[in-house]
PDB file of N, CA and C in Angstrom:
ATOM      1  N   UNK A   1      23.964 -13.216   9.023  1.00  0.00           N
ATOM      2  CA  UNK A   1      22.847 -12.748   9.830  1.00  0.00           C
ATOM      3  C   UNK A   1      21.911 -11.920   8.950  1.00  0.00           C
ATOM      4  N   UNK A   2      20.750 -12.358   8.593  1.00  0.00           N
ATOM      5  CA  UNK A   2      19.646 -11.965   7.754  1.00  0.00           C
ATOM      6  C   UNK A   2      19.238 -10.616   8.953  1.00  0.00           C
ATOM      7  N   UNK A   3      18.686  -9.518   9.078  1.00  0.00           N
ATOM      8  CA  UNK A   3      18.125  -8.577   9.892  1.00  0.00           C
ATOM      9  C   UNK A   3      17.029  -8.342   9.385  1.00  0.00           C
ATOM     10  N   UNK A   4      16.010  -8.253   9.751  1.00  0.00           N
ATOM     11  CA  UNK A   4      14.642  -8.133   9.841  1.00  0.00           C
ATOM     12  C   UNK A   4      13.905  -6.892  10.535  1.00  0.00           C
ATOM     13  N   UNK A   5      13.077  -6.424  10.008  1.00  0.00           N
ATOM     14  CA  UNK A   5      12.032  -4.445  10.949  1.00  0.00           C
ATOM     15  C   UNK A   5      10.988  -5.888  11.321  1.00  0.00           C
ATOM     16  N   UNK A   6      10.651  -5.517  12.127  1.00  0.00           N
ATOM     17  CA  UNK A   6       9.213  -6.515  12.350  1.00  0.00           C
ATOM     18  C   UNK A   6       8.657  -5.565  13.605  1.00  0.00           C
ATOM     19  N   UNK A   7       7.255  -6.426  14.040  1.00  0.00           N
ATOM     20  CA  UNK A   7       7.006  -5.615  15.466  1.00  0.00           C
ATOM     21  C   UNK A   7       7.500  -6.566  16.657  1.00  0.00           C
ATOM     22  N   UNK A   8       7.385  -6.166  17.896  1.00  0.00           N
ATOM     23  CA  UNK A   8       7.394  -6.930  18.753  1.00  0.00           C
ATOM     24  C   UNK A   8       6.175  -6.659  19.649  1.00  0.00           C
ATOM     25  N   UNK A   9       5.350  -7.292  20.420  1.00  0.00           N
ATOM     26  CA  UNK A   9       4.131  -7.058  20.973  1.00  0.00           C
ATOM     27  C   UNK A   9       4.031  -7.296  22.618  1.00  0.00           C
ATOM     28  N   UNK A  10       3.800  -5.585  22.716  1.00  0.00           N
ATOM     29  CA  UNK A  10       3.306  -5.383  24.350  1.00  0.00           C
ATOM     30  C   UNK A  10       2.312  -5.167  24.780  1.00  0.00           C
ATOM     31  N   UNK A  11       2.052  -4.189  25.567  1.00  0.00           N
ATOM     32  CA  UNK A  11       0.811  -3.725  26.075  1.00  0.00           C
ATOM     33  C   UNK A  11       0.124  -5.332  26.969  1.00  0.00           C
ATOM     34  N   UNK A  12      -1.157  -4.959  27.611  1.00  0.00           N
ATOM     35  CA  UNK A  12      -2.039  -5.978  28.503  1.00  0.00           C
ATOM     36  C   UNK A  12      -2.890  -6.763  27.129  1.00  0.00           C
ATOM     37  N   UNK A  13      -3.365  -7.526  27.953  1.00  0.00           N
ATOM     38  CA  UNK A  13      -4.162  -8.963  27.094  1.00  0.00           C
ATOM     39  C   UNK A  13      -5.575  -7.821  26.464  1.00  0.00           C
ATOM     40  N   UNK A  14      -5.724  -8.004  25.243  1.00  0.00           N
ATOM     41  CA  UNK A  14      -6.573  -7.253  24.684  1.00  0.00           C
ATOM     42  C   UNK A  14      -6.110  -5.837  24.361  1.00  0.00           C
ATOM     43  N   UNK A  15      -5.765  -5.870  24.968  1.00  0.00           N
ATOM     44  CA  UNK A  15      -5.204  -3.915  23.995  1.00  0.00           C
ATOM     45  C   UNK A  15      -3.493  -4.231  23.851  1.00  0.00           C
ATOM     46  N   UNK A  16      -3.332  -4.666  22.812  1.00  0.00           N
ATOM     47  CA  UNK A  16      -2.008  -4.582  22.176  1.00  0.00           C
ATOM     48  C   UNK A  16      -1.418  -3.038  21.736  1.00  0.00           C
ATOM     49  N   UNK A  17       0.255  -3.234  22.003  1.00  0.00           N
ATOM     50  CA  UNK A  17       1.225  -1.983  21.432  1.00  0.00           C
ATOM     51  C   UNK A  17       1.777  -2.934  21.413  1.00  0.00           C
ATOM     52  N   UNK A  18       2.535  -1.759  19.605  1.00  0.00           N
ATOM     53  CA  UNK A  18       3.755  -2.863  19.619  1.00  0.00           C
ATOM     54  C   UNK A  18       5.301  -2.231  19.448  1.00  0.00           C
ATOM     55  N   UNK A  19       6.277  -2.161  19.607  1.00  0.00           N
ATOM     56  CA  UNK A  19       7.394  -1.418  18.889  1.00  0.00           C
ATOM     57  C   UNK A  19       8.014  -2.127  17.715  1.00  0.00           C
ATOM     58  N   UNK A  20       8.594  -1.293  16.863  1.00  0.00           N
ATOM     59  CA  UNK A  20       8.815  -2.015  15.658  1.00  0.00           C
ATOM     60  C   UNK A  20      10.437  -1.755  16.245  1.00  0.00           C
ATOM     61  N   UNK A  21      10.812  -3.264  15.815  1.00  0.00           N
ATOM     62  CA  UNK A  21      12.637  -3.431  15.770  1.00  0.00           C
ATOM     63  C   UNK A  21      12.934  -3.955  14.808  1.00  0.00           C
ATOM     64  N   UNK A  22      14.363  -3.794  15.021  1.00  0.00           N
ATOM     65  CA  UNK A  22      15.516  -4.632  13.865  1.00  0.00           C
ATOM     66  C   UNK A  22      16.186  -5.604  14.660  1.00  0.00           C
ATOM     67  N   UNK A  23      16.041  -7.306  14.219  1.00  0.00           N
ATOM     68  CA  UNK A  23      16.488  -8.360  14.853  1.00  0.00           C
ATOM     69  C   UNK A  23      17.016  -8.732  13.933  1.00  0.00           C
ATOM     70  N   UNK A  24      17.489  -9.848  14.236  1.00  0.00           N
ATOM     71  CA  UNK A  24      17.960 -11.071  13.756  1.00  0.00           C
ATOM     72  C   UNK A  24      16.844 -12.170  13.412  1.00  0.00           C
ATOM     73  N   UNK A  25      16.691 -12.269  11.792  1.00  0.00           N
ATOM     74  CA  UNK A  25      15.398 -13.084  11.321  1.00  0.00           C
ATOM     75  C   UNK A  25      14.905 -14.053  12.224  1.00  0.00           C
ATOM     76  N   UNK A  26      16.390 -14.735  12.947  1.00  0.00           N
ATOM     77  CA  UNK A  26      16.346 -16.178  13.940  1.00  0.00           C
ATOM     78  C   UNK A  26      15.744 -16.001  15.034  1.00  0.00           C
ATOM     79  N   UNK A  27      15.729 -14.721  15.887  1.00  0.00           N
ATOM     80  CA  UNK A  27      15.044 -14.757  17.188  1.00  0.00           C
ATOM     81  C   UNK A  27      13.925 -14.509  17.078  1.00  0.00           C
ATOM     82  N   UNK A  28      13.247 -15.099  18.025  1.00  0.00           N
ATOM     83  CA  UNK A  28      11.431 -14.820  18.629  1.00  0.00           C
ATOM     84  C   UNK A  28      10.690 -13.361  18.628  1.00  0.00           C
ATOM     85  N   UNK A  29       9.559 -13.385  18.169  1.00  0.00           N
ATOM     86  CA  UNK A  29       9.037 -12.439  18.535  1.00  0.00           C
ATOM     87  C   UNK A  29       9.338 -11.158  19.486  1.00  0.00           C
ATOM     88  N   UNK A  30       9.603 -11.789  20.397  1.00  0.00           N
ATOM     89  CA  UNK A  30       9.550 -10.871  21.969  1.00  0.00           C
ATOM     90  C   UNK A  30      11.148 -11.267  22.455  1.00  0.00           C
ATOM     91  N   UNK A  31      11.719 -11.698  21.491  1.00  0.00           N
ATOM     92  CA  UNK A  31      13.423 -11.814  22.057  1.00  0.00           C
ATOM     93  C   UNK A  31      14.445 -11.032  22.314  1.00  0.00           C
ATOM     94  N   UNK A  32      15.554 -10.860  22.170  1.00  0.00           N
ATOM     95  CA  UNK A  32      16.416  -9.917  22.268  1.00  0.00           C
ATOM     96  C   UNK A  32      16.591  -9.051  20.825  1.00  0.00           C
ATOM     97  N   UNK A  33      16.278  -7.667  20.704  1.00  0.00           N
ATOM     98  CA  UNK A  33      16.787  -7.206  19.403  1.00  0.00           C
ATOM     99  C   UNK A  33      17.794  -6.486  19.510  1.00  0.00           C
ATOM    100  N   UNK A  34      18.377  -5.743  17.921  1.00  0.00           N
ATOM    101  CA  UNK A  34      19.298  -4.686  17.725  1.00  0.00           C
ATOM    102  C   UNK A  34      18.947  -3.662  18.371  1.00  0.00           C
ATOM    103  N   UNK A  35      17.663  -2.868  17.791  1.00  0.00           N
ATOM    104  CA  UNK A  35      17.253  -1.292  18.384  1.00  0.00           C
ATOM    105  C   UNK A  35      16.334  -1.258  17.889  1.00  0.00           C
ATOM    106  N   UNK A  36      15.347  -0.714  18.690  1.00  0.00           N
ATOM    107  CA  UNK A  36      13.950  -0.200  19.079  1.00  0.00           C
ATOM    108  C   UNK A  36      13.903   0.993  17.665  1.00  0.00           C
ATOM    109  N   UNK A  37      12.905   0.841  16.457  1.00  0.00           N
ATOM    110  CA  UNK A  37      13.170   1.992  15.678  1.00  0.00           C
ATOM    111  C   UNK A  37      12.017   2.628  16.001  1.00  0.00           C
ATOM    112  N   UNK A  38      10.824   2.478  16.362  1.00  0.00           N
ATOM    113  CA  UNK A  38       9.521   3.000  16.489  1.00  0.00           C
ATOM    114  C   UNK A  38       8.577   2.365  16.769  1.00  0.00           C
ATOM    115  N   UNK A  39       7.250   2.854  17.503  1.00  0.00           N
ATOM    116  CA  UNK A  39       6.217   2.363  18.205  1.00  0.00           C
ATOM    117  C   UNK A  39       4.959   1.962  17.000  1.00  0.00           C
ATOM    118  N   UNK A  40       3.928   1.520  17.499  1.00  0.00           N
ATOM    119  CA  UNK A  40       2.533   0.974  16.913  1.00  0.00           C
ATOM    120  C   UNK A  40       1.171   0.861  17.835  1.00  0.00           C
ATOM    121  N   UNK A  41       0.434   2.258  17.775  1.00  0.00           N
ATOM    122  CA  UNK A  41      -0.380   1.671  18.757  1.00  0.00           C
ATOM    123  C   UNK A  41      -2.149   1.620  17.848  1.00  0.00           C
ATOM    124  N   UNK A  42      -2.469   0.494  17.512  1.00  0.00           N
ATOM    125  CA  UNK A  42      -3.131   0.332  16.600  1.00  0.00           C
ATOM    126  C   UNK A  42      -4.413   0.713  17.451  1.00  0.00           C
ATOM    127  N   UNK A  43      -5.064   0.581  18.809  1.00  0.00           N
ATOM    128  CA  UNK A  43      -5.839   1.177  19.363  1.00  0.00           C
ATOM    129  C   UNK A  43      -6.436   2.357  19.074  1.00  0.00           C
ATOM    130  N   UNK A  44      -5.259   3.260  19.263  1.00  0.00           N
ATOM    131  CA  UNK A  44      -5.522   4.564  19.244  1.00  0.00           C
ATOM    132  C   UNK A  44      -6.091   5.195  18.057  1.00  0.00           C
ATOM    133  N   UNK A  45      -6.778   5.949  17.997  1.00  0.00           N
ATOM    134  CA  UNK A  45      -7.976   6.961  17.127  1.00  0.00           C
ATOM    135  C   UNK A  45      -7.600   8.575  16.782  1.00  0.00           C
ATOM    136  N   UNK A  46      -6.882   8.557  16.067  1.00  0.00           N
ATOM    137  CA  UNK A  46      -6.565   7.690  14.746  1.00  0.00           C
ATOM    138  C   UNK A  46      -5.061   6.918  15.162  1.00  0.00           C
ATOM    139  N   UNK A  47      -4.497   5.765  14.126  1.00  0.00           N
ATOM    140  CA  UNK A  47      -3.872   4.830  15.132  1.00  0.00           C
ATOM    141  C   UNK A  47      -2.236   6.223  14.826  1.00  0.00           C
ATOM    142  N   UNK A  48      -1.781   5.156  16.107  1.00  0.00           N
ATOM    143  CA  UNK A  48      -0.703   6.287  16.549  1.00  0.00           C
ATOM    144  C   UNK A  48       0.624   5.236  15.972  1.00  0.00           C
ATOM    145  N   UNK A  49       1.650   5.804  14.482  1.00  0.00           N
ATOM    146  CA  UNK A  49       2.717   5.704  14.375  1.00  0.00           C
ATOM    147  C   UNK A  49       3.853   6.510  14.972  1.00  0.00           C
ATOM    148  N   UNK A  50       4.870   6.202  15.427  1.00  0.00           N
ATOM    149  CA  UNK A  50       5.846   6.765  15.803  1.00  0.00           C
ATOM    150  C   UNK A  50       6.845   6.158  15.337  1.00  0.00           C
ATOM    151  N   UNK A  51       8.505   7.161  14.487  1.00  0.00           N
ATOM    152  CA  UNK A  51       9.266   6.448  14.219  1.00  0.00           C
ATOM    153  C   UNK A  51      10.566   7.354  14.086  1.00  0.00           C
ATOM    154  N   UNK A  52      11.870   6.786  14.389  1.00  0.00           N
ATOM    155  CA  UNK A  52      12.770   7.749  13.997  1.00  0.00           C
ATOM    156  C   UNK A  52      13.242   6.910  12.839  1.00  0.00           C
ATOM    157  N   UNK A  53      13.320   8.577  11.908  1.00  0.00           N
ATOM    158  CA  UNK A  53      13.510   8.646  10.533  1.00  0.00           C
ATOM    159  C   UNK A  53      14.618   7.770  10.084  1.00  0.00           C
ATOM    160  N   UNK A  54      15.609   8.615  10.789  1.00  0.00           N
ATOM    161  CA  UNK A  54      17.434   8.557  10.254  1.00  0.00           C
ATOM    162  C   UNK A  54      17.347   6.916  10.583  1.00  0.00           C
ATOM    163  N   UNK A  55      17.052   6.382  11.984  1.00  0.00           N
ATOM    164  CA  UNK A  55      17.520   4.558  12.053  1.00  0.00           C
ATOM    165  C   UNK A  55      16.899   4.164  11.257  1.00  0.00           C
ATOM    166  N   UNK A  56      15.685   4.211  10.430  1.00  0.00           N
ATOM    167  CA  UNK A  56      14.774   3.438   9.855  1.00  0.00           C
ATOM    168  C   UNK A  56      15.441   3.199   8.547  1.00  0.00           C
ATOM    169  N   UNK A  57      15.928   4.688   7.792  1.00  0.00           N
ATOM    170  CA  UNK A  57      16.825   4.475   6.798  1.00  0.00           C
ATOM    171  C   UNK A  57      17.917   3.679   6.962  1.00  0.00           C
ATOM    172  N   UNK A  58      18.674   3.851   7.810  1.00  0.00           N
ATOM    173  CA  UNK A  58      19.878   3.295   8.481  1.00  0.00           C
ATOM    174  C   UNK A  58      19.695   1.993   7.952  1.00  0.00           C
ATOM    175  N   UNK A  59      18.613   1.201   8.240  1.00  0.00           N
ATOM    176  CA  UNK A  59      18.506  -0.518   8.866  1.00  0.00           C
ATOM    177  C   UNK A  59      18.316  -0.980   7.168  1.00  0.00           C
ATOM    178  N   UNK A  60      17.317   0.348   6.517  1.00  0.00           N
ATOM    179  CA  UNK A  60      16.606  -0.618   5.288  1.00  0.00           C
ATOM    180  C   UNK A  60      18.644  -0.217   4.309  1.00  0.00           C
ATOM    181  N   UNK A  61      19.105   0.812   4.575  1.00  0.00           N
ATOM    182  CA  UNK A  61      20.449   0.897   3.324  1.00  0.00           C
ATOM    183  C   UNK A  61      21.182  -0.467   3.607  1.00  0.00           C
ATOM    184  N   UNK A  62      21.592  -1.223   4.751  1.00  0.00           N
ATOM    185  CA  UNK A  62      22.147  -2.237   5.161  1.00  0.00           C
ATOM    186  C   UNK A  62      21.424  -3.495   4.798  1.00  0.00           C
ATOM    187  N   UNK A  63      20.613  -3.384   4.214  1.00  0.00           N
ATOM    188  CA  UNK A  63      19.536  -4.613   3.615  1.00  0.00           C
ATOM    189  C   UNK A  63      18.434  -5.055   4.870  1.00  0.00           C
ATOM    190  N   UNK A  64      18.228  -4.300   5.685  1.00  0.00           N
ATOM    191  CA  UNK A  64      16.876  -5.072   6.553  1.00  0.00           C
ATOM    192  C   UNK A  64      16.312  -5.478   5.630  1.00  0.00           C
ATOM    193  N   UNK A  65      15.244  -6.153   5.706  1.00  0.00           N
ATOM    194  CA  UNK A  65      13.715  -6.429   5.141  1.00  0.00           C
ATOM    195  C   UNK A  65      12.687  -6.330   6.038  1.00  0.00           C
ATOM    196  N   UNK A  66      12.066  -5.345   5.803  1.00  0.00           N
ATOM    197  CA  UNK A  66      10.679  -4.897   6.761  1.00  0.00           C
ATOM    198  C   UNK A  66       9.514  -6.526   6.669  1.00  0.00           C
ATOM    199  N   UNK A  67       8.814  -6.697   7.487  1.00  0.00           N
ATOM    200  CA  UNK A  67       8.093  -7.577   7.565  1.00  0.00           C
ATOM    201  C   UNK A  67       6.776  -6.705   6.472  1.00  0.00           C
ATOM    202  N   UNK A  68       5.707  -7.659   6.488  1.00  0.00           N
ATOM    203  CA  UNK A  68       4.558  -7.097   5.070  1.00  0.00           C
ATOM    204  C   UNK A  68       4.004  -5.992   5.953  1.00  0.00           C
ATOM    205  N   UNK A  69       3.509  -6.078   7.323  1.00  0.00           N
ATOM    206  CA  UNK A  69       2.932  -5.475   8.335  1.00  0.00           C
ATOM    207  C   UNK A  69       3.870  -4.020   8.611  1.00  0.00           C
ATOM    208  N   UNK A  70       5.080  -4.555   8.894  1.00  0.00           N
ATOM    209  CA  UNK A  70       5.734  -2.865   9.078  1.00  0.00           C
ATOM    210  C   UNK A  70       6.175  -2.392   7.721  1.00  0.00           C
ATOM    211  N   UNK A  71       5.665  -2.779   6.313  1.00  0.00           N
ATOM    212  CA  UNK A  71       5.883  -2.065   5.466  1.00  0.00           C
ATOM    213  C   UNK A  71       5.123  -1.296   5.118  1.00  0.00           C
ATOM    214  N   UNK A  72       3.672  -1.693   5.468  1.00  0.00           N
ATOM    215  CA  UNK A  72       1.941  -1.457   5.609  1.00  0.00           C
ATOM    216  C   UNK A  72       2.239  -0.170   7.199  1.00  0.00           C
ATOM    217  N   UNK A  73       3.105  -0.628   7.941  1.00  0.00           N
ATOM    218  CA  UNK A  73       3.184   0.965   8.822  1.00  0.00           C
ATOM    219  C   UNK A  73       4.386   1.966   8.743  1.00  0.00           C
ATOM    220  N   UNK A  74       4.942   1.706   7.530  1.00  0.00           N
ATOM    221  CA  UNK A  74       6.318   2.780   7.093  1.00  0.00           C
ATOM    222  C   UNK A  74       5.613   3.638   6.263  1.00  0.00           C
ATOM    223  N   UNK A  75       5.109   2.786   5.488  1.00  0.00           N
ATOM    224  CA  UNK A  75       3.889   3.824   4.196  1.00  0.00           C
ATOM    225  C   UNK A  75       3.050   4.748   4.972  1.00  0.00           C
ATOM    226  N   UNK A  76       2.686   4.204   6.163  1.00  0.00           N
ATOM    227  CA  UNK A  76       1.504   4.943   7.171  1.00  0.00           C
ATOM    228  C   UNK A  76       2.084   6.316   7.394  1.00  0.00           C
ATOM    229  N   UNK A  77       3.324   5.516   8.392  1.00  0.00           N
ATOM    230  CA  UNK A  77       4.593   6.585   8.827  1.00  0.00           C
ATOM    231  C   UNK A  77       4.656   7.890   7.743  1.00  0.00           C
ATOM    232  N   UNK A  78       5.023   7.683   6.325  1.00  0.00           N
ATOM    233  CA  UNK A  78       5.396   8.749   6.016  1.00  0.00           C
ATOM    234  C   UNK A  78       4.396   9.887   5.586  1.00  0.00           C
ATOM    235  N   UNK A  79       3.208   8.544   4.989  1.00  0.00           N
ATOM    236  CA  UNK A  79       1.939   9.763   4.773  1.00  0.00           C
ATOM    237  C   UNK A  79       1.798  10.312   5.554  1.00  0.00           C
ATOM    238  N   UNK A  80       1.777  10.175   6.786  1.00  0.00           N
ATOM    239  CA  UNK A  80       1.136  11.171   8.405  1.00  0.00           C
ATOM    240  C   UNK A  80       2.742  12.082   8.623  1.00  0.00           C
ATOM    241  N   UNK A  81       3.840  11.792   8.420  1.00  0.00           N
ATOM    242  CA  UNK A  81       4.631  13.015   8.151  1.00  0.00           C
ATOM    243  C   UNK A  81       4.509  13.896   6.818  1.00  0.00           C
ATOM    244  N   UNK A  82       4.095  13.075   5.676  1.00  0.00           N
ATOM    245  CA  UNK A  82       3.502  14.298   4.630  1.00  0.00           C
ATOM    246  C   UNK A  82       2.756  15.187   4.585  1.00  0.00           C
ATOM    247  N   UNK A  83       1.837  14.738   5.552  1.00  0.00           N
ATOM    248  CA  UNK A  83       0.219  15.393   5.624  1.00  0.00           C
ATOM    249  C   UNK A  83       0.411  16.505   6.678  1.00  0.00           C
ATOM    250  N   UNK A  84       1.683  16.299   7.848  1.00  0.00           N
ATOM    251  CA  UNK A  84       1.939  17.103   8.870  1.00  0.00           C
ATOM    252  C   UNK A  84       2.333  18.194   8.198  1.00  0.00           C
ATOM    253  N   UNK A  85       3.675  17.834   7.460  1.00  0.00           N
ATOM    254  CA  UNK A  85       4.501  19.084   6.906  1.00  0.00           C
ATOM    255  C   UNK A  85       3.740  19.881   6.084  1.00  0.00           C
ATOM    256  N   UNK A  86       2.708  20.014   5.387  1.00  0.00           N
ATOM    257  CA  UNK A  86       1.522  20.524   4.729  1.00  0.00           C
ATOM    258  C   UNK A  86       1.083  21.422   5.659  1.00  0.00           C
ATOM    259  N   UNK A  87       0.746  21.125   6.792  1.00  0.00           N
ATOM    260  CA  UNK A  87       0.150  22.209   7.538  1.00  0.00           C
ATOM    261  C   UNK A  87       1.180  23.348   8.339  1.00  0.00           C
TER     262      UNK A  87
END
C-alpha cells in the first residue's frame, strides 16, 4: 500500500475547500481515507492553511509522498508558523 498527503475537495460549486489527507494512492479523490491531517481554504485572504504538526510528520517518517500541490501547502504551512512564532 503506497500512502499518499493529497487534498480532497469540498465546499459548494465555485468556492472550493479542501482537507488535506493520507490515503491509499488507489482510492479516488473524495474516497475513503486514513486521517484528515489539515484544511486548505484557498479563497480566503490571505489563504487559510491549517495543519496538525505531529500527524503530518507522522505520515511523511512512514514514507507518505505529499502530492506537488500539498508540498506547495506544507512549505506555506510552515512559513506562516515561522512568521507567527516571530511575533
Amino acid at each position: 500500500m503506497a500512502v499518499s498527503l493529497r487534498l480532497a475537495r469540498r465546499g459548494a460549486k465555485k468556492a472550493p475547500f479542501y482537507h488535506v489527507i493520507a490515503t491509499d494512492s488507489r482510492n479516488p479523490r473524495d474516497g475513503k481515507f486514513n486521517e484528515q491531517i489539515g484544511t486548505y481554504d484557498p479563497s480566503a485572504s490571505p489563504i487559510a492553511v491549517t495543519m496538525k504538526a505531529d500527524r503530518l510528520e507522522h505520515w511523511l517518517k512512514v514514507g507518505a509522498q505529499p502530492s506537488s500541490t500539498v508540498a506547495q501547502i506544507i512549505k506555506l504551512h510552515k512559513k506562516q508558523a515561522a512568521s507567527a512564532a516571530k511575533k
